[in-house]
Protein backbone atom coordinates (compact mmCIF):
# COMPACT_ATOMS: atom_id res chain seq x y z
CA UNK A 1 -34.04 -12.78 0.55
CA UNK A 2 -33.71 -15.54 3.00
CA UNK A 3 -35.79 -16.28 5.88
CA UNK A 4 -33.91 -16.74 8.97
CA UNK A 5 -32.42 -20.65 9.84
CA UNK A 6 -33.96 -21.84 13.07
CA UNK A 7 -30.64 -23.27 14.95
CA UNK A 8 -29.67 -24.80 18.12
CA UNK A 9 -27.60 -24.01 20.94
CA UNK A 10 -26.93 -20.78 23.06
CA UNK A 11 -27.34 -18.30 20.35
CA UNK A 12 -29.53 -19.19 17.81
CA UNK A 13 -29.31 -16.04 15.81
CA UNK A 14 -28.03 -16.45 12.39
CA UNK A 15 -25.26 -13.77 11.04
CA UNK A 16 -27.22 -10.97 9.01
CA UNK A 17 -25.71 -10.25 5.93
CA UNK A 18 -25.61 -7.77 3.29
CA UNK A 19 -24.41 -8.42 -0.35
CA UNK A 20 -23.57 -5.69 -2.43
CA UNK A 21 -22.42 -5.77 -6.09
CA UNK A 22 -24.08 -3.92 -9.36
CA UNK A 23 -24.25 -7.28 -10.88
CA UNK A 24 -27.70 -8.99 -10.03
CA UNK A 25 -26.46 -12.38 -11.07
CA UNK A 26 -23.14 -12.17 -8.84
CA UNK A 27 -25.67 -11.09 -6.31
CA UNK A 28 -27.53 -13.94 -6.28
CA UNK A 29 -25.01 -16.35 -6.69
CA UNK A 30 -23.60 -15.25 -3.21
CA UNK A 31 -26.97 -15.24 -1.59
CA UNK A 32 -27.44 -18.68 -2.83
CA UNK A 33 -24.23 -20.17 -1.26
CA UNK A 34 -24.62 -18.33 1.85
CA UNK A 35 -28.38 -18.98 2.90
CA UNK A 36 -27.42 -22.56 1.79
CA UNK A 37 -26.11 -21.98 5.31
CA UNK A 38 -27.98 -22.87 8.81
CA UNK A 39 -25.86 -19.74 10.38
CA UNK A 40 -25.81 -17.07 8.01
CA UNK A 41 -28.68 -15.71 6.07
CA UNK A 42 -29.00 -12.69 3.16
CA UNK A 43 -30.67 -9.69 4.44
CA UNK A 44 -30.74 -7.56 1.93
CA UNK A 45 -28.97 -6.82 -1.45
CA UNK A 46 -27.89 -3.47 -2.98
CA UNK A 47 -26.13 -2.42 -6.47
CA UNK A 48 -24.30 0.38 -5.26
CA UNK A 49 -22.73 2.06 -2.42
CA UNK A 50 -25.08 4.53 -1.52
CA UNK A 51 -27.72 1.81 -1.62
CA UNK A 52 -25.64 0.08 0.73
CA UNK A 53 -25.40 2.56 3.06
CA UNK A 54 -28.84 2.99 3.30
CA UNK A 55 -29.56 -0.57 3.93
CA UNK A 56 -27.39 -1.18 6.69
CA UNK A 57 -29.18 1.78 8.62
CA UNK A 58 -32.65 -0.44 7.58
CA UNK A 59 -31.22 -3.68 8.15
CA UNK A 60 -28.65 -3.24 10.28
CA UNK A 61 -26.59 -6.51 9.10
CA UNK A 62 -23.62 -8.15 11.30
CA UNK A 63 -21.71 -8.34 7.39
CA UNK A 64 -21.42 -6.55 4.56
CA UNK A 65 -19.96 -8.34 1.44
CA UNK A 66 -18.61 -5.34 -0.69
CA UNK A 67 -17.43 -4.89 -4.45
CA UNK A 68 -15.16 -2.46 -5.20
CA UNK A 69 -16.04 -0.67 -8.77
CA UNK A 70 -19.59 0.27 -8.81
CA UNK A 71 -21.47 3.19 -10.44
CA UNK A 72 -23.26 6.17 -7.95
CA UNK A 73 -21.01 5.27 -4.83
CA UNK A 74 -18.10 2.77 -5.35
CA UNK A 75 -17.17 0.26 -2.09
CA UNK A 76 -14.20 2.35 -1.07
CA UNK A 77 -16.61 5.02 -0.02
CA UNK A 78 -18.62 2.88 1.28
CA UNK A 79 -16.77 1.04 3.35
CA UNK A 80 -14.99 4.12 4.70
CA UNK A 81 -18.22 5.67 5.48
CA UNK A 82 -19.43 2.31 7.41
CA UNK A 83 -16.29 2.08 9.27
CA UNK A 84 -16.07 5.62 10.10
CA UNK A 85 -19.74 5.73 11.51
CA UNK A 86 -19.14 2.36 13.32
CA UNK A 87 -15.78 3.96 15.31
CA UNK A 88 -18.26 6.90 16.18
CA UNK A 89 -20.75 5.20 17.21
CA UNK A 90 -17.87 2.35 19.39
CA UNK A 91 -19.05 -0.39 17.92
CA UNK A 92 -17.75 -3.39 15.49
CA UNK A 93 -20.50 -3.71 13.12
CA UNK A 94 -21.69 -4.37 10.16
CA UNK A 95 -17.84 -5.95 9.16
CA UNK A 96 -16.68 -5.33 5.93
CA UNK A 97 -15.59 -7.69 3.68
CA UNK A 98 -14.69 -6.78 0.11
CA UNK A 99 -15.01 -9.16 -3.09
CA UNK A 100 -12.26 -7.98 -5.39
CA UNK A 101 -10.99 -9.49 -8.69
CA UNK A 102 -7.02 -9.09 -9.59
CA UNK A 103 -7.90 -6.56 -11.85
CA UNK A 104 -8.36 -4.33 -8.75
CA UNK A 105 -5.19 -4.54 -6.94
CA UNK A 106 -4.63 -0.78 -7.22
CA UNK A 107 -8.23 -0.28 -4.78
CA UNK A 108 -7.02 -3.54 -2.89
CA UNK A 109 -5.38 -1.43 -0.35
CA UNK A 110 -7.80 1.13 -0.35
CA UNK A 111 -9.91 -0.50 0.81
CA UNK A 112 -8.03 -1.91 3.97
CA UNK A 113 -7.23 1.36 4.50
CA UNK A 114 -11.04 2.69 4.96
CA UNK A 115 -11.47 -0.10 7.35
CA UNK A 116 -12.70 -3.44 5.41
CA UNK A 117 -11.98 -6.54 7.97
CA UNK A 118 -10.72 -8.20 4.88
CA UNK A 119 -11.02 -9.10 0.91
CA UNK A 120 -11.49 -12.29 -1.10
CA UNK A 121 -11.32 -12.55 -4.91
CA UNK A 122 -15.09 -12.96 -6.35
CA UNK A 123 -14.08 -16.81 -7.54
CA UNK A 124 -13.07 -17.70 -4.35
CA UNK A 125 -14.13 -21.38 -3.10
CA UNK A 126 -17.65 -21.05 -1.65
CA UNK A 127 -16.42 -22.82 1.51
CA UNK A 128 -13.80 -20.02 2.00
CA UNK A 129 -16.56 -17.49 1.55
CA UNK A 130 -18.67 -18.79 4.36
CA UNK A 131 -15.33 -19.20 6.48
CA UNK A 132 -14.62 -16.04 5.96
CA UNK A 133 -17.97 -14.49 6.48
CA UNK A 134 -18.02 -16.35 10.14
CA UNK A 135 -14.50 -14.99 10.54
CA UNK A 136 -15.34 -11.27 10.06
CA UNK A 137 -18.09 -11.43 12.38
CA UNK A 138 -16.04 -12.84 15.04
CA UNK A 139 -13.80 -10.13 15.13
CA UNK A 140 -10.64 -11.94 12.53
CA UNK A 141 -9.32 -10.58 9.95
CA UNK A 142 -9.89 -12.35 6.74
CA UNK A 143 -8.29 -12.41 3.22
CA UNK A 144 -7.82 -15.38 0.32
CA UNK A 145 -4.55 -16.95 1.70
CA UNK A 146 -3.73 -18.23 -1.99
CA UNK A 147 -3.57 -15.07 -3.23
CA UNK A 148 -2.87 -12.04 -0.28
CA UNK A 149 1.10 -12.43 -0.31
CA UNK A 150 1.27 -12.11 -4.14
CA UNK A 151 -1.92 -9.16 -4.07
CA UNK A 152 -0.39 -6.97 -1.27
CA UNK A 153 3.04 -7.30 -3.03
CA UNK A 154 1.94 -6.05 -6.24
CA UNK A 155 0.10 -3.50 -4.58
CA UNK A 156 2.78 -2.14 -2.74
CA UNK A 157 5.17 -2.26 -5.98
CA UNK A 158 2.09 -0.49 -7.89
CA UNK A 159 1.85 2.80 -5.30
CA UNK A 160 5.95 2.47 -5.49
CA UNK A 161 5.93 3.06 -9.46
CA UNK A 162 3.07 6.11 -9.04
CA UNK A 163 4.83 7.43 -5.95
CA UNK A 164 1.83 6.88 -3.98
CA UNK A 165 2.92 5.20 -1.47
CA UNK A 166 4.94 6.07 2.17
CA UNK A 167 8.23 5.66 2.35
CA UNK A 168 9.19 3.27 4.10
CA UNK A 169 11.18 4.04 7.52
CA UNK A 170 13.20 1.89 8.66
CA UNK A 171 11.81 -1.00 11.14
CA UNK A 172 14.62 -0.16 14.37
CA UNK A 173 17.43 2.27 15.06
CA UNK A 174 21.10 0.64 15.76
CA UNK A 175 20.27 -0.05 19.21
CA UNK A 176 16.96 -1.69 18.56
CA UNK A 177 14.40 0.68 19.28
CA UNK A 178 11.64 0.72 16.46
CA UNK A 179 11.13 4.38 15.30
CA UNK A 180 7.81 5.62 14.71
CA UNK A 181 4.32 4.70 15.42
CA UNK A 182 5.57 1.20 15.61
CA UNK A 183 7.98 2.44 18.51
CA UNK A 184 4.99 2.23 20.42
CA UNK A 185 4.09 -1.47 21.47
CA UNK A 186 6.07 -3.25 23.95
CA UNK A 187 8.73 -6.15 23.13
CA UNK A 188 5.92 -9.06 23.24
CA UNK A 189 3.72 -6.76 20.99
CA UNK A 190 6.42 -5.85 18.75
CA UNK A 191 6.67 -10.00 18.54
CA UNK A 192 3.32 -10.39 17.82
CA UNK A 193 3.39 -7.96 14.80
CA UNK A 194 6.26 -9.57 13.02
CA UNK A 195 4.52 -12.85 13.06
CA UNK A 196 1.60 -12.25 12.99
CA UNK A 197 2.59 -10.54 9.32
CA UNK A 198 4.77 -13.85 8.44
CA UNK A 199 0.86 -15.50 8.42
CA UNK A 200 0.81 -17.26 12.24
CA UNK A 201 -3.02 -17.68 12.93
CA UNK A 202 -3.68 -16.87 16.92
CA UNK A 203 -3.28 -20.65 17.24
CA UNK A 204 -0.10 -21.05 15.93
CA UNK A 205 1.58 -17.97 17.68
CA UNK A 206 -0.36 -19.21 21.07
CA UNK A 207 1.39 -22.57 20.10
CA UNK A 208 5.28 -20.96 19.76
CA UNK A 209 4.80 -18.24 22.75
CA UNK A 210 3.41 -20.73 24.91
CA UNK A 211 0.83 -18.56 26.05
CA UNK A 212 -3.48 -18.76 25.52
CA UNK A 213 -5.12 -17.86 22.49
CA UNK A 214 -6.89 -15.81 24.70
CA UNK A 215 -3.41 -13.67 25.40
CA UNK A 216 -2.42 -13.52 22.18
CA UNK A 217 -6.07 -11.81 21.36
CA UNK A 218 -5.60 -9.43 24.00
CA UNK A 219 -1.30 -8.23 23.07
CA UNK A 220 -3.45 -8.27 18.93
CA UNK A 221 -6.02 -6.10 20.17
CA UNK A 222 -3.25 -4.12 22.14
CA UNK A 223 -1.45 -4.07 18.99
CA UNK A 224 -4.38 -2.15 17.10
CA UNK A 225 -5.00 0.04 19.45
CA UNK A 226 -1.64 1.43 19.53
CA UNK A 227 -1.43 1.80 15.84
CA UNK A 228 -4.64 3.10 15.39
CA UNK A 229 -6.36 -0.05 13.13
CA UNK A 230 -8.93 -1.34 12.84
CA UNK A 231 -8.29 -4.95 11.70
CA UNK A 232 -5.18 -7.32 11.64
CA UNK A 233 -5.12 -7.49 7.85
CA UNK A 234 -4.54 -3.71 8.14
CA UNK A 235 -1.66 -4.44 11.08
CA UNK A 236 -0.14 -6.59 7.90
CA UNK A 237 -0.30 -3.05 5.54
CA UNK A 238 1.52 -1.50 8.03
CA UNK A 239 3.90 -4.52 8.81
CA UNK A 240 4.43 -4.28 5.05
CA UNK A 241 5.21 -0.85 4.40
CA UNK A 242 7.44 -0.28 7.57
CA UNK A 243 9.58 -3.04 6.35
CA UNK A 244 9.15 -5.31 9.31
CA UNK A 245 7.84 -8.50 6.69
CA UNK A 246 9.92 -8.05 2.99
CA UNK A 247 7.69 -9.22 0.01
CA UNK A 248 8.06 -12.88 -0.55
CA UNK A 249 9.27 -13.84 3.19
CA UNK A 250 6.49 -15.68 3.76
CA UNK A 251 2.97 -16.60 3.42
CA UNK A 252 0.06 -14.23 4.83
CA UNK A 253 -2.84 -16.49 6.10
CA UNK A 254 -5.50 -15.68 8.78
CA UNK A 255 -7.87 -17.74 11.19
């Protein structure tokens, strides 16, 4: 376990993670790359779930990096069980962020289901895994850009074949109108969702509405609220599903 980085500047307080994985030696390796860091340092680790759980009420880290299949309590639970206590309680924290391997693709959307901010595959680039670490605790949504169109496509196409998944409705009536929960946002919110599905960052849809990246943050957060999410890579489930983005339009990629 690290000892907190002294830094500079108005907040000096590093980002408090938690890595959990029932494989000591994965565990380590991801301690090691992230205290290699000035800003982030390893709290604690855990090999399960329920370990987890209790060391985020003892710790109380700002992230949580979370594998899926693990004996006693596996992430899902987990991570449901962090998120749900963190909506009680009206707060953001710890963030989940789940290490998955392709192999898991059926828990993939599980997972952003219970609430996880995000996922990356466990042999992602260290320098994404620190980006996406700082981009979880800023409030983004984060997942491996080389791999979420193709993961959330099979996915969906996996639940299709078990009959697990929704239906999907369609996105708008003949005049327009979006049925549903979707039905819901406004016309610049409704604009936000579609690209913000085809993989614009906040910059880049600040960029083609002309408006602040400040604006666009408030009509995302607007956009959660409505549909009852917690993150934007679970806006992109939904965006998914309803049919508003059709596998293999375009690239998913986040801030």
């Amino acid at each position: 376990m690290a000892a907190a980085a002294e830094l500079t500047g108005p907040d000096t307080s590093p980002i408090r993670i938690l890595v959990v994985d029932d494989q000591g030696v994965i565990r380590m390796g991801l301690a090691m790359i992230l205290d290699h860091e000035p800003d982030l340092t390893t709290v604690a680790q855990a090999g399960d779930g329920e370990e987890a759980l209790r060391l985020v009420d003892q710790y109380d880290p700002d992230v949580v990096l979370m594998d899926i299949r693990m004996p006693v309590m596996d992430g899902l639970v987990a991570t449901e069980r962090i998120t749900t206590a963190n909506k009680a309680a009206g707060r953001s924290r710890p963030a989940v962020l789940v290490l998955t391997t392709f192999d898991d693709e059926a828990y993939v959307l599980s997972a952003v289901r219970a609430g996880a901010s995000g996922f990356l595959l466990k042999d992602t680039d260290p320098d994404l895994l620190v980006s996406a670490v700082r981009a979880v605790h800023r409030g983004d949504s984060l997942v491996d850009p080389a791999s979420t169109r193709v993961l959330l496509e099979r996915c969906m196409e996996l639940e299709r074949q078990v009959g697990g998944g929704a239906a999907e409705p369609a996105p708008a009536q003949p005049d327009g109108r979006w049925t549903g929960s979707l039905g819901q946002l406004s016309e610049r919110e409704r604009e936000i969702l579609v690209w913000m599905a085809r993989g614009l960052s906040n910059r880049d849809l600040a960029t083609k509405l002309f408006v602040s990246e400040t604006t666009v943050k408030t009509h995302v957060s607007s956009v959660l609220s409505k549909l009852g999410l917690s993150s934007r890579v679970q806006a992109v489930v939904v965006a998914y599903e309803a049919g508003v983005v059709r596998p293999g339009e375009a690239e998913v990629r986040w801030d």
